[in-house]
Protein backbone atom coordinates (compact mmCIF):
# COMPACT_ATOMS: atom_id res chain seq x y z
CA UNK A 1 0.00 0.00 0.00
CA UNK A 2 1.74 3.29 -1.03
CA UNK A 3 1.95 6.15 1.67
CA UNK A 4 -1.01 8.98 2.15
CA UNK A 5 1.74 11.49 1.22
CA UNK A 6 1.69 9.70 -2.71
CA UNK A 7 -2.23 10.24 -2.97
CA UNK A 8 -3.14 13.17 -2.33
CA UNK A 9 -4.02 16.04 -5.48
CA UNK A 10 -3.38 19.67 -4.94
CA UNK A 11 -6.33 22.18 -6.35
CA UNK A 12 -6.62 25.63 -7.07
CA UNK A 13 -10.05 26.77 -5.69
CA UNK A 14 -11.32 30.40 -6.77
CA UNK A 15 -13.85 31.49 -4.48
CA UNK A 16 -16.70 34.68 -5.19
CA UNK A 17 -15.73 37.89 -3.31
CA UNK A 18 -19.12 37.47 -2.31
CA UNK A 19 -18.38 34.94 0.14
CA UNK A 20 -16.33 36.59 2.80
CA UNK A 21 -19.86 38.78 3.14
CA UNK A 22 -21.34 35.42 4.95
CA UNK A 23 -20.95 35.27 8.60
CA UNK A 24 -21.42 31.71 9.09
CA UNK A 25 -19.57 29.81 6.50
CA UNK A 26 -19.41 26.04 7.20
CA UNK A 27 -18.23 22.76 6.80
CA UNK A 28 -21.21 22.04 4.47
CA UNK A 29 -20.47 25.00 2.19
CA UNK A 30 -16.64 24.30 1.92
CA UNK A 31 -17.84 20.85 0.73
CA UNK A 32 -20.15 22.09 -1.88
CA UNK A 33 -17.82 24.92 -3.35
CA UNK A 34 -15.06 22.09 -3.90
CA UNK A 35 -17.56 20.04 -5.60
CA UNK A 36 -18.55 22.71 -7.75
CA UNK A 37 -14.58 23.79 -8.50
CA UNK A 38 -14.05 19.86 -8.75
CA UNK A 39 -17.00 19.53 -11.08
CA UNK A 40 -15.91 22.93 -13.40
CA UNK A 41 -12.44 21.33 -13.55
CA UNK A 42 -14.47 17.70 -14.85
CA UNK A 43 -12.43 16.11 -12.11
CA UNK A 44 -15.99 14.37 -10.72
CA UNK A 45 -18.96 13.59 -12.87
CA UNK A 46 -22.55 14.24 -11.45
CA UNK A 47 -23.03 10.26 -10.89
């Protein structure tokens, strides 16, 4: 089994102005704007 360190995959994630206006930014909405910077790279698929 080859080390964590070998897996992982550096992104570039360009996030709206807009969001540093939102005073509660969570865990739920970092997860959703990397699947939508994932998804505009095609590096995931909708299925």
């Amino acid at each position: 089994m080859q080390p964590l360190e070998d897996n992982l995959m550096q992104i570039t994630l360009n996030l709206p102005d807009s969001l540093s206006q939102i005073e509660t930014f969570n865990q739920s909405d970092w997860f959703r704007e990397i699947a939508i910077a994932l998804f505009q790279q095609e590096l995931t698929g909708l299925g």
